[in-house]
C-alpha atoms as a PDB file:
ATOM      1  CA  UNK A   1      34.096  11.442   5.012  1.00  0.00           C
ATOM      2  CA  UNK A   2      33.174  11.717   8.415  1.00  0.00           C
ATOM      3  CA  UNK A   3      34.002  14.047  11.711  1.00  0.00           C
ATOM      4  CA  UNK A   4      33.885  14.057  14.739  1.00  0.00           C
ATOM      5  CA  UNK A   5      31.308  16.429  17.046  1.00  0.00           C
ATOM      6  CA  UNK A   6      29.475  17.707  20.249  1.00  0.00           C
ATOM      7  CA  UNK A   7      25.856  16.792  19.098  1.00  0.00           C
ATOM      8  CA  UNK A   8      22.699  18.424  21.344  1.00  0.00           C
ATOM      9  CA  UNK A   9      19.436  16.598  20.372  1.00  0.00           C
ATOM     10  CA  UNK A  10      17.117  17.444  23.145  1.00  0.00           C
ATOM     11  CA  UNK A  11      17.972  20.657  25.450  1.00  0.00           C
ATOM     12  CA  UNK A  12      19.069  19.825  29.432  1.00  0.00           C
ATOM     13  CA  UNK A  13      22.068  19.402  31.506  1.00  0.00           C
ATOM     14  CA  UNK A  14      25.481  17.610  30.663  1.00  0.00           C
ATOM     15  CA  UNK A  15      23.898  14.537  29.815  1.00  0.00           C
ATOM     16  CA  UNK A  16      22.366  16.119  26.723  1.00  0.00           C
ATOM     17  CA  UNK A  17      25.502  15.955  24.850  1.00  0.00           C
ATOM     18  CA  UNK A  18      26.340  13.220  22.462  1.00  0.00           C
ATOM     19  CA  UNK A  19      29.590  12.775  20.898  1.00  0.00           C
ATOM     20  CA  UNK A  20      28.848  11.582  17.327  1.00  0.00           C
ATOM     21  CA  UNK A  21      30.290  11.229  14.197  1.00  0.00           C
ATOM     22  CA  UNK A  22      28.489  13.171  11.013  1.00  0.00           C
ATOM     23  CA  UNK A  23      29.001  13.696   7.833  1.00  0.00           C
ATOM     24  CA  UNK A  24      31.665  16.231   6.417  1.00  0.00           C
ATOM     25  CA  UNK A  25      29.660  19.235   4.462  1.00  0.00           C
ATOM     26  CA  UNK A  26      31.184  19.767   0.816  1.00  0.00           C
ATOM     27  CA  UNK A  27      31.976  23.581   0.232  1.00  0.00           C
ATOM     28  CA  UNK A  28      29.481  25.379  -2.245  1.00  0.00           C
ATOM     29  CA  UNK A  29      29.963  27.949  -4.586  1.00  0.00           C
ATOM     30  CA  UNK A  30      30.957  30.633  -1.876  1.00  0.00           C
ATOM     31  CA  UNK A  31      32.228  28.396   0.956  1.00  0.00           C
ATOM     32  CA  UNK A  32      35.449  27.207   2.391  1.00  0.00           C
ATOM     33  CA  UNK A  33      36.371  24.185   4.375  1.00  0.00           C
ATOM     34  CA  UNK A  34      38.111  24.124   7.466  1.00  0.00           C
ATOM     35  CA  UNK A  35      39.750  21.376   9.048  1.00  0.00           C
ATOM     36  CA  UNK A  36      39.423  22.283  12.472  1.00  0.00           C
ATOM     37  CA  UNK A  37      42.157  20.553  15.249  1.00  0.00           C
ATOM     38  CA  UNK A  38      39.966  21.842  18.573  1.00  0.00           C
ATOM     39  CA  UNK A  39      36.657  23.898  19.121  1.00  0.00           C
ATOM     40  CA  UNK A  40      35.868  24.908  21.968  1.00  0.00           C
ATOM     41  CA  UNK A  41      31.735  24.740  24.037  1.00  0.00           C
ATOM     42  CA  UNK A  42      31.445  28.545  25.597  1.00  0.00           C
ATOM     43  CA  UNK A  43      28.836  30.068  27.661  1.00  0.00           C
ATOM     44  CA  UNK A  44      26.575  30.883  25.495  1.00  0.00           C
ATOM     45  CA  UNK A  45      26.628  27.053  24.134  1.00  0.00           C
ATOM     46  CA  UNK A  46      26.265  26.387  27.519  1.00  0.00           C
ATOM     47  CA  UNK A  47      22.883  28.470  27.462  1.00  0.00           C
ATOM     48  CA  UNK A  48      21.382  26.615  24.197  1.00  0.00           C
ATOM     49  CA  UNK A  49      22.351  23.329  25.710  1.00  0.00           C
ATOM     50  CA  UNK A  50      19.976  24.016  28.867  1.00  0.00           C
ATOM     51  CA  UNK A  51      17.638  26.510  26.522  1.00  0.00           C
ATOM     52  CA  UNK A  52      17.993  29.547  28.919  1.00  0.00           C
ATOM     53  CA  UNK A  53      18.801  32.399  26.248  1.00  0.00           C
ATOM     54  CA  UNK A  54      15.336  31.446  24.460  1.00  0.00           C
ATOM     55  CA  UNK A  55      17.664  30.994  20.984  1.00  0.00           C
ATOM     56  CA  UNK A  56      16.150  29.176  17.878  1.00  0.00           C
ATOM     57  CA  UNK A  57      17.747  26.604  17.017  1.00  0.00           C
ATOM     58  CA  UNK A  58      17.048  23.388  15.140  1.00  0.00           C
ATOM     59  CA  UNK A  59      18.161  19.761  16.959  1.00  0.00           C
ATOM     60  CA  UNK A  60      19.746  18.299  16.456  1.00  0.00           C
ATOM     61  CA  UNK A  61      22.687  21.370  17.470  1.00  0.00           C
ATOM     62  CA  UNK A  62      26.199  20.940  17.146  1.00  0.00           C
ATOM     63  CA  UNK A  63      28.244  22.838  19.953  1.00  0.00           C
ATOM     64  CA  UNK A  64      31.877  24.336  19.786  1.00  0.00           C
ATOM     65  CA  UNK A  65      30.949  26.413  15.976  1.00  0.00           C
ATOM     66  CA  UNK A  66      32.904  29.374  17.691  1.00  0.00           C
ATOM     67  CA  UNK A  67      36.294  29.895  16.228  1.00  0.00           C
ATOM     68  CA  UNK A  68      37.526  27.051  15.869  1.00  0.00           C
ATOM     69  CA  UNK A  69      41.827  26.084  15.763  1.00  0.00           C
ATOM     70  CA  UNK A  70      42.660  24.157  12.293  1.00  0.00           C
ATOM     71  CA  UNK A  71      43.676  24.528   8.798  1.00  0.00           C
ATOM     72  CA  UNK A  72      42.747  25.835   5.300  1.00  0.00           C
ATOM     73  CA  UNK A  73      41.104  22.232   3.852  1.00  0.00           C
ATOM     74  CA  UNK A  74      39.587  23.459   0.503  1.00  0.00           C
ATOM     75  CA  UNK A  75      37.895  26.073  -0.772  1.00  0.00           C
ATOM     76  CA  UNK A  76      34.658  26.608  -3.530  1.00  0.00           C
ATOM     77  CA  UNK A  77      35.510  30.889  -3.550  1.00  0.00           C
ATOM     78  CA  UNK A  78      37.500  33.251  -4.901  1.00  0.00           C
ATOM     79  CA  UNK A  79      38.943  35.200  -1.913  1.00  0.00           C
ATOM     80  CA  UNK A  80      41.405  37.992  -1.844  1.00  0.00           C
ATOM     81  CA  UNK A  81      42.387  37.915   2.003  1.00  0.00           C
ATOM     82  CA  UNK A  82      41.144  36.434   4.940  1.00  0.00           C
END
């Protein structure tokens, strides 16, 4: 199963931005899944696009991680409230 995302591979402007489709992660022991409707690209995603903030991160990047808007898909944990 496959989803769609905002993919950075090389840091720069606008351009840098690839909309791709990649593979769905299964849940581990630990993990839940969430089927998410919209996320959105903020500042600071803004800032690791053009590598300004001097983060770490590994390319390829996918933008728009910050709380995203969906639905409870499955889960591979016991938890007691959310």
């Amino acid at each position: 199963m496959n989803r769609t995302a905002i993919v950075l591979e090389a840091h720069g402007g606008p351009g840098m931005l690839r909309l791709k489709e990649i593979p769905v992660f299964e849940p581990v022991p630990g993990q839940v899944l969430v089927q998410a409707a919209a996320a959105g690209v903020n500042f600071m995603g803004i800032g690791v696009r053009s590598g300004i903030f001097g983060l770490e991160r590994p390319l390829p990047f996918t933008l728009g991680v910050q709380g995203p808007a969906g639905s409870w898909h499955s889960e591979r944990a016991s938890i007691s409230s959310a």
